[in-house]
PDB file of N, CA and C in Angstrom:
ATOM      1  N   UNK A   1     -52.041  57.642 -41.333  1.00  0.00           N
ATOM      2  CA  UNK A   1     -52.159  58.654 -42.346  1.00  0.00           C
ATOM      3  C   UNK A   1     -50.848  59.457 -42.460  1.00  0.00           C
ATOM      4  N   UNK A   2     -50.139  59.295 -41.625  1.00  0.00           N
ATOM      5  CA  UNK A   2     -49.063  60.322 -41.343  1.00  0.00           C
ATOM      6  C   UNK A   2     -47.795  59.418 -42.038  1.00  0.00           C
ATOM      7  N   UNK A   3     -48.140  58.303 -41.797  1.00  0.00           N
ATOM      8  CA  UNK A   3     -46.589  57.573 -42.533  1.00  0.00           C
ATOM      9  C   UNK A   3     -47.404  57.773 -44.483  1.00  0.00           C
ATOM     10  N   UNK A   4     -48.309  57.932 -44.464  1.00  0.00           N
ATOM     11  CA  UNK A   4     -48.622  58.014 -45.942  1.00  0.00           C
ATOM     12  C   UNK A   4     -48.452  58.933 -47.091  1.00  0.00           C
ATOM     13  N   UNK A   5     -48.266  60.238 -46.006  1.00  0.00           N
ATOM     14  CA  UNK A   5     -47.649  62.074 -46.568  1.00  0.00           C
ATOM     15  C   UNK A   5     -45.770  61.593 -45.883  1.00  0.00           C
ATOM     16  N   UNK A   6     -45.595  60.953 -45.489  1.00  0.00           N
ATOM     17  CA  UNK A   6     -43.725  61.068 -45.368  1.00  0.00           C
ATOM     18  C   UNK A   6     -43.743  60.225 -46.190  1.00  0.00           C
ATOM     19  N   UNK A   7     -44.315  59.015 -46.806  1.00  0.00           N
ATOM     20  CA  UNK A   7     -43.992  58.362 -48.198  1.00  0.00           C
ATOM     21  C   UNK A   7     -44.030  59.095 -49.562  1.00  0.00           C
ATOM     22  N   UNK A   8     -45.032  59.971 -49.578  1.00  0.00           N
ATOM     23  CA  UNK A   8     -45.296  60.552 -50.684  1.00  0.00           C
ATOM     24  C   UNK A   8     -44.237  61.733 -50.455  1.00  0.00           C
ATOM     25  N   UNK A   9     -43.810  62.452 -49.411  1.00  0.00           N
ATOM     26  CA  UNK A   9     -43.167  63.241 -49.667  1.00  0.00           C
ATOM     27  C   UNK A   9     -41.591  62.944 -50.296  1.00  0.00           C
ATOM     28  N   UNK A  10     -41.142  61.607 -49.329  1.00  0.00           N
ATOM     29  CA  UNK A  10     -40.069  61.111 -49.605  1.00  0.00           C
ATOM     30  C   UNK A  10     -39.708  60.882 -51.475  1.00  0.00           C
ATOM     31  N   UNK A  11     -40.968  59.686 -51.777  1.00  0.00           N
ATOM     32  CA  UNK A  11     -40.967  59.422 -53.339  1.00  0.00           C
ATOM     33  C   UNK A  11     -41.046  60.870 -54.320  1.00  0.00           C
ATOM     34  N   UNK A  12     -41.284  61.643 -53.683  1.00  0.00           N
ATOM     35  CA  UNK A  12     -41.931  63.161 -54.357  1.00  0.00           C
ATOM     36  C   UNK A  12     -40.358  63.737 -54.741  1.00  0.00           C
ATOM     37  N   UNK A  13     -39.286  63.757 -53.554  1.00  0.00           N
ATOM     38  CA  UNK A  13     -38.380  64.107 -53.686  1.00  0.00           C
ATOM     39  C   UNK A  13     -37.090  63.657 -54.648  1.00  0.00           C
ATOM     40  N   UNK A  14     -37.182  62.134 -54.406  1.00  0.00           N
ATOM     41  CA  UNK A  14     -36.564  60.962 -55.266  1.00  0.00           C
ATOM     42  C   UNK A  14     -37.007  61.691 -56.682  1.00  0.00           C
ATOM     43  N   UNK A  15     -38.064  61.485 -56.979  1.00  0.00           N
ATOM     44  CA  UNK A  15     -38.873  61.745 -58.286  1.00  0.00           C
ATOM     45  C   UNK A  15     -38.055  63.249 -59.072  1.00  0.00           C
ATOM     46  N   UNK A  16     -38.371  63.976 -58.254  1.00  0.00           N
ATOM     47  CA  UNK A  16     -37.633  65.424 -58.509  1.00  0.00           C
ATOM     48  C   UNK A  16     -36.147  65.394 -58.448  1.00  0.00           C
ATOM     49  N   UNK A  17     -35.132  64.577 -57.585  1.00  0.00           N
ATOM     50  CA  UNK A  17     -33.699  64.383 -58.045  1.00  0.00           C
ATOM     51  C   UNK A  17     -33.809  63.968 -58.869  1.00  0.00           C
ATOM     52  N   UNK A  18     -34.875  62.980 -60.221  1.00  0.00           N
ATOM     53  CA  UNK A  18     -34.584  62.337 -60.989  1.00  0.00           C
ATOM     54  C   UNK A  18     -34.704  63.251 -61.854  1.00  0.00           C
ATOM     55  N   UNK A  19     -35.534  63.564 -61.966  1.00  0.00           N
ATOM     56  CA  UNK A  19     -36.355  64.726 -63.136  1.00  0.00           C
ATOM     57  C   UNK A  19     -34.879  66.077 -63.345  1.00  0.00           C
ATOM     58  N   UNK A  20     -34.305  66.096 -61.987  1.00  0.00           N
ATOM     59  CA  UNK A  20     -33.435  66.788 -62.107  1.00  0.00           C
ATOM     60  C   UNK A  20     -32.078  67.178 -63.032  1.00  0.00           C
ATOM     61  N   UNK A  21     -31.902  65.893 -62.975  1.00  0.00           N
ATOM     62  CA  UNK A  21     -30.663  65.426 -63.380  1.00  0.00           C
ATOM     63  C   UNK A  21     -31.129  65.095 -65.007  1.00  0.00           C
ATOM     64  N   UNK A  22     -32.229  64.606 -65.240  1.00  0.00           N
ATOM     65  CA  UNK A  22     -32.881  64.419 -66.711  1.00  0.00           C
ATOM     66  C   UNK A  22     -32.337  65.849 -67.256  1.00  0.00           C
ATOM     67  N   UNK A  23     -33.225  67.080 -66.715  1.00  0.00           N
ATOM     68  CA  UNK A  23     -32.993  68.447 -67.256  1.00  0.00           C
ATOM     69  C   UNK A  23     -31.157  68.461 -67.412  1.00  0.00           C
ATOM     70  N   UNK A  24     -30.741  68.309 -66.670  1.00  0.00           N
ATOM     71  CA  UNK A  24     -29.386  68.934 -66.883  1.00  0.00           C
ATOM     72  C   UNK A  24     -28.266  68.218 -68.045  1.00  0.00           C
ATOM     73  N   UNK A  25     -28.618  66.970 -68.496  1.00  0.00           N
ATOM     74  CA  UNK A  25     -28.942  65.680 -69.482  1.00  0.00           C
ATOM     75  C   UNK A  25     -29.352  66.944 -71.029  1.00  0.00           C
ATOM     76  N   UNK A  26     -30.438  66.271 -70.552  1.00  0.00           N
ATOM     77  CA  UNK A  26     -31.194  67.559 -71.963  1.00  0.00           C
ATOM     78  C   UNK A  26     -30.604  68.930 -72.123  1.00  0.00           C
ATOM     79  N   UNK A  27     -29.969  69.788 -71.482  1.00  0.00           N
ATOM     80  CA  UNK A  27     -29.445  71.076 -71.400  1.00  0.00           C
ATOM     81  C   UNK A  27     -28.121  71.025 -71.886  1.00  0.00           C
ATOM     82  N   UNK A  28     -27.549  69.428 -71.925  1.00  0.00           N
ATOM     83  CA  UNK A  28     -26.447  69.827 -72.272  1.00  0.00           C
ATOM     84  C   UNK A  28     -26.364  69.249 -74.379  1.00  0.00           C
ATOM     85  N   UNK A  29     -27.496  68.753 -74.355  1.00  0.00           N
ATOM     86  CA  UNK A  29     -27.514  68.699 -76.102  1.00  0.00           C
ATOM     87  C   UNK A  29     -29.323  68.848 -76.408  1.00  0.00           C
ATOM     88  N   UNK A  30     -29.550  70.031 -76.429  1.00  0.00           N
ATOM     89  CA  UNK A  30     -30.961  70.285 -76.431  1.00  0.00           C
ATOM     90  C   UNK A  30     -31.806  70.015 -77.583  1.00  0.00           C
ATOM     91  N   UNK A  31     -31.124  70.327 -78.560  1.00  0.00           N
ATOM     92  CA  UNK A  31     -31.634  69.962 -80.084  1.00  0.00           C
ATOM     93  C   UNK A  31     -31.582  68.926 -80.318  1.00  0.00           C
ATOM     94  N   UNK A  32     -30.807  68.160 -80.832  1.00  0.00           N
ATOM     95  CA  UNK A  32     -30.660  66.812 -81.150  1.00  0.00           C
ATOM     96  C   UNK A  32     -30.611  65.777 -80.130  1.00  0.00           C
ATOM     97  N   UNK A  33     -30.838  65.959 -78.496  1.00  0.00           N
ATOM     98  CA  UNK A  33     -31.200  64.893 -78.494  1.00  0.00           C
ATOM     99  C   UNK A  33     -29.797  63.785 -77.910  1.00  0.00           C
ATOM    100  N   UNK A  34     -29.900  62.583 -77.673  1.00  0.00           N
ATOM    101  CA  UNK A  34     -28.903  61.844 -77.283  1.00  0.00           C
ATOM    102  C   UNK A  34     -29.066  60.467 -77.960  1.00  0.00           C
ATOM    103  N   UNK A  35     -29.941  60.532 -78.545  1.00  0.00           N
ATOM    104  CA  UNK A  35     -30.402  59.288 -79.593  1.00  0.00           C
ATOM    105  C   UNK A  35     -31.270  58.109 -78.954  1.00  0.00           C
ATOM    106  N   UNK A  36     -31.785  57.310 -79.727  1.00  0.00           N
ATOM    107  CA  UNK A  36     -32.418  56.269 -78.845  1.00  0.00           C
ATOM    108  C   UNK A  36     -31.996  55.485 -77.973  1.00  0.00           C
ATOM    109  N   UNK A  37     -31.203  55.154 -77.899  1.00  0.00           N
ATOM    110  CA  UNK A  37     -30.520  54.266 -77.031  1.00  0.00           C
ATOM    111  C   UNK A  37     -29.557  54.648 -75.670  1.00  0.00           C
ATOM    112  N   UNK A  38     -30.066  56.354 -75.472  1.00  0.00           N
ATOM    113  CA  UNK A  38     -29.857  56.603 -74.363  1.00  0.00           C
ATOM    114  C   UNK A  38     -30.159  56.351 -72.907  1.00  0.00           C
ATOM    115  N   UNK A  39     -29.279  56.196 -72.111  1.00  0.00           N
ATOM    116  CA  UNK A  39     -29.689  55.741 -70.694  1.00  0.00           C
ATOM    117  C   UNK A  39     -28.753  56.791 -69.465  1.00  0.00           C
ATOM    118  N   UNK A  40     -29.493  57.065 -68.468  1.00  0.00           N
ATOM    119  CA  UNK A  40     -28.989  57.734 -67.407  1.00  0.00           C
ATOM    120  C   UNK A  40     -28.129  56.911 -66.755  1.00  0.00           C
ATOM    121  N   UNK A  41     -27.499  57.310 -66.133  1.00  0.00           N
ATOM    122  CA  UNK A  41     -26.648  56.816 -64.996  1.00  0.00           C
ATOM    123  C   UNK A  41     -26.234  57.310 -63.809  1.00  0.00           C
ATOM    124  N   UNK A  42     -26.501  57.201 -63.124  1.00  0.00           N
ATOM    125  CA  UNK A  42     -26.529  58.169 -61.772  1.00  0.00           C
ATOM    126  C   UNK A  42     -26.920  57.540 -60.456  1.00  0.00           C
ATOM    127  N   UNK A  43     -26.593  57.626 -59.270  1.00  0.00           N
ATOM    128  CA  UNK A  43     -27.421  57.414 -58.271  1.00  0.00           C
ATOM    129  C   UNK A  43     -28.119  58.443 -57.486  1.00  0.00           C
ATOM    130  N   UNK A  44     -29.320  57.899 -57.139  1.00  0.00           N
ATOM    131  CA  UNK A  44     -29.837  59.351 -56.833  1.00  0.00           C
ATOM    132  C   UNK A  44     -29.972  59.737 -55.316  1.00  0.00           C
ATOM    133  N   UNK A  45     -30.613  60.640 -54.416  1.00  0.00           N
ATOM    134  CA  UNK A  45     -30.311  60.836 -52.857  1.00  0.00           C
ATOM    135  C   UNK A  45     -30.808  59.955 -51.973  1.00  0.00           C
ATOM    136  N   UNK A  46     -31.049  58.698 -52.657  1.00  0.00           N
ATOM    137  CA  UNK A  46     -30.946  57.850 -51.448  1.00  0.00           C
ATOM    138  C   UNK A  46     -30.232  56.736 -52.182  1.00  0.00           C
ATOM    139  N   UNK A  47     -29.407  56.541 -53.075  1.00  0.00           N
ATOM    140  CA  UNK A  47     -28.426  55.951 -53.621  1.00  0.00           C
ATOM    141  C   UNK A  47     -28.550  54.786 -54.223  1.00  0.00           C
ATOM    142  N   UNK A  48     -29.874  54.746 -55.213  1.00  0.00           N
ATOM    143  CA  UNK A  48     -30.116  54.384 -55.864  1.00  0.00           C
ATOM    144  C   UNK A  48     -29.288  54.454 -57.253  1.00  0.00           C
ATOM    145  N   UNK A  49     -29.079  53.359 -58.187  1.00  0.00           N
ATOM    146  CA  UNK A  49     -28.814  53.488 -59.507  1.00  0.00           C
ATOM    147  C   UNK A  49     -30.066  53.542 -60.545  1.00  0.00           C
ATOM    148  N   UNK A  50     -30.074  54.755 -60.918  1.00  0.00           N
ATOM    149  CA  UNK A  50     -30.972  55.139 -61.821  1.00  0.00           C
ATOM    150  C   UNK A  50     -30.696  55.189 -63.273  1.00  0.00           C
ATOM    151  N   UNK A  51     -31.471  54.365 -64.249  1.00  0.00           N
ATOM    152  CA  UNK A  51     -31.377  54.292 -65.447  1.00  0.00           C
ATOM    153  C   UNK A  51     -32.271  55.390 -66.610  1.00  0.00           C
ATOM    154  N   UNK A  52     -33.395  55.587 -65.873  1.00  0.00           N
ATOM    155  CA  UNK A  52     -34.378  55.487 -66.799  1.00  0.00           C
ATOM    156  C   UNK A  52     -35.382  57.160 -66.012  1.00  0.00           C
ATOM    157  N   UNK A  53     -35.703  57.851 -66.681  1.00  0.00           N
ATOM    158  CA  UNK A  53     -36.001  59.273 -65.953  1.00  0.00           C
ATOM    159  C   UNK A  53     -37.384  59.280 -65.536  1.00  0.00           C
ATOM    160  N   UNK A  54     -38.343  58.337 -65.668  1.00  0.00           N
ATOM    161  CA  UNK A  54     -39.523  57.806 -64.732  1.00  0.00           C
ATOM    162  C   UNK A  54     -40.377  58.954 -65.533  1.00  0.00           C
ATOM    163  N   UNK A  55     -40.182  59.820 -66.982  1.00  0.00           N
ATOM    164  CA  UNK A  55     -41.100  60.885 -66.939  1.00  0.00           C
ATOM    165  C   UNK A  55     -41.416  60.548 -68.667  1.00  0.00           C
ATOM    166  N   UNK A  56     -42.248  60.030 -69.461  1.00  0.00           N
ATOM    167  CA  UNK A  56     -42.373  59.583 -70.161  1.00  0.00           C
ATOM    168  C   UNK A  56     -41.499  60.976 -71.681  1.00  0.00           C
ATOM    169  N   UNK A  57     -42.285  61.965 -71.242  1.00  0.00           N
ATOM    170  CA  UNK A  57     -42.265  63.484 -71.764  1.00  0.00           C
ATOM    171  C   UNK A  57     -40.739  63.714 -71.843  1.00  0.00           C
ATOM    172  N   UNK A  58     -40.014  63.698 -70.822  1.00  0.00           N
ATOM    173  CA  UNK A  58     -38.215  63.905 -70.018  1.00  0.00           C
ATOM    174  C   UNK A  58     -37.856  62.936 -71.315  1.00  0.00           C
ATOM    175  N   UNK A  59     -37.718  61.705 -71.059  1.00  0.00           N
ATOM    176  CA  UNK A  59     -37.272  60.532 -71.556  1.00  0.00           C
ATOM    177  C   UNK A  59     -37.380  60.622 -73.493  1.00  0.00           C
ATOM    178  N   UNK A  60     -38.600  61.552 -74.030  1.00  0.00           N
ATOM    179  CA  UNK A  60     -38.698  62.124 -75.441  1.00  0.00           C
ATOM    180  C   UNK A  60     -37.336  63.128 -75.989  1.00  0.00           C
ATOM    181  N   UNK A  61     -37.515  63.956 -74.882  1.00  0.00           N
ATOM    182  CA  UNK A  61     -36.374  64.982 -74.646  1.00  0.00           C
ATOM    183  C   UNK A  61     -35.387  65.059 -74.890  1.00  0.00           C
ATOM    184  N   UNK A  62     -34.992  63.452 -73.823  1.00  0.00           N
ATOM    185  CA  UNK A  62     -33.377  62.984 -73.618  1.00  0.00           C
ATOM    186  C   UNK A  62     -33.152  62.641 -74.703  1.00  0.00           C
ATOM    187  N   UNK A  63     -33.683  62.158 -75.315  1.00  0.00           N
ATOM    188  CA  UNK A  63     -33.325  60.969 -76.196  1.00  0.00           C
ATOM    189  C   UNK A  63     -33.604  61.646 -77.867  1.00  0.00           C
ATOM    190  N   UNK A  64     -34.653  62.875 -77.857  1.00  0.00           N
ATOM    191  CA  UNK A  64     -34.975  62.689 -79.604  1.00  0.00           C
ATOM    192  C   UNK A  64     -34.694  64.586 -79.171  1.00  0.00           C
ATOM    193  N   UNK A  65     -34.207  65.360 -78.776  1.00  0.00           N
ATOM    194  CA  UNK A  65     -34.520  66.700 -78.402  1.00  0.00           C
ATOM    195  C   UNK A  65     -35.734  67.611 -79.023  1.00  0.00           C
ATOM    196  N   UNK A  66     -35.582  68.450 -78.953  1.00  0.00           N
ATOM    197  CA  UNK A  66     -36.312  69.630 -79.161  1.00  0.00           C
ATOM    198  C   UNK A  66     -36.362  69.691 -80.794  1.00  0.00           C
ATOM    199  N   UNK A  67     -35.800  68.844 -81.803  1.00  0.00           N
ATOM    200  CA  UNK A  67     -35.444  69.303 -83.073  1.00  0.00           C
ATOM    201  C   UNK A  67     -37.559  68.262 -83.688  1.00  0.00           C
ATOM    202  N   UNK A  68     -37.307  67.476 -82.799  1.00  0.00           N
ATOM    203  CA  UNK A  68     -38.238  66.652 -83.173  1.00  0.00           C
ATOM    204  C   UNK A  68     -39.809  67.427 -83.198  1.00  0.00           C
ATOM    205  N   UNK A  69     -39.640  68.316 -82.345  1.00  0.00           N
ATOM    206  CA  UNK A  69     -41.273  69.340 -81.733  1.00  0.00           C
ATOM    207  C   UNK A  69     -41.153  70.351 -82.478  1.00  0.00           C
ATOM    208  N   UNK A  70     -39.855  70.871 -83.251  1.00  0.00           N
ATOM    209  CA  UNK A  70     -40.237  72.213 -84.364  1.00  0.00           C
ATOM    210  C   UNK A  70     -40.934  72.207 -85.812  1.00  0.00           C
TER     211      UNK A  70
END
């Protein structure tokens, strides 16, 4: 049971560097967006290459901004 909360905590964390780096993505063109054919690039803290922001909602964001929800 105990290796099953250090998995989840581990993936929990991964998850949240990702989500992280999404926000700071979106913050830097909030309105419009980065267009469809946007993709992340990054590795994340356990040095992974990450494409894709795992957050269906994030990934609306990145890609179509805030102009799309007014």
């Amino acid at each position: 049971m105990l290796s099953r909360f250090a998995y989840f905590d581990k993936s929990t964390s991964v998850r949240f560097n990702i989500w992280g780096h999404a926000l700071e993505l979106i913050q830097e063109n909030p309105f419009f967006g980065w267009g469809l054919d946007k993709s992340m690039h990054f590795k994340n803290i356990i040095n992974e290459h990450i494409t894709t922001t795992h957050s269906v909602y994030l990934s609306a964001l990145l890609k179509g901004g805030w102009s799309d929800y007014c």
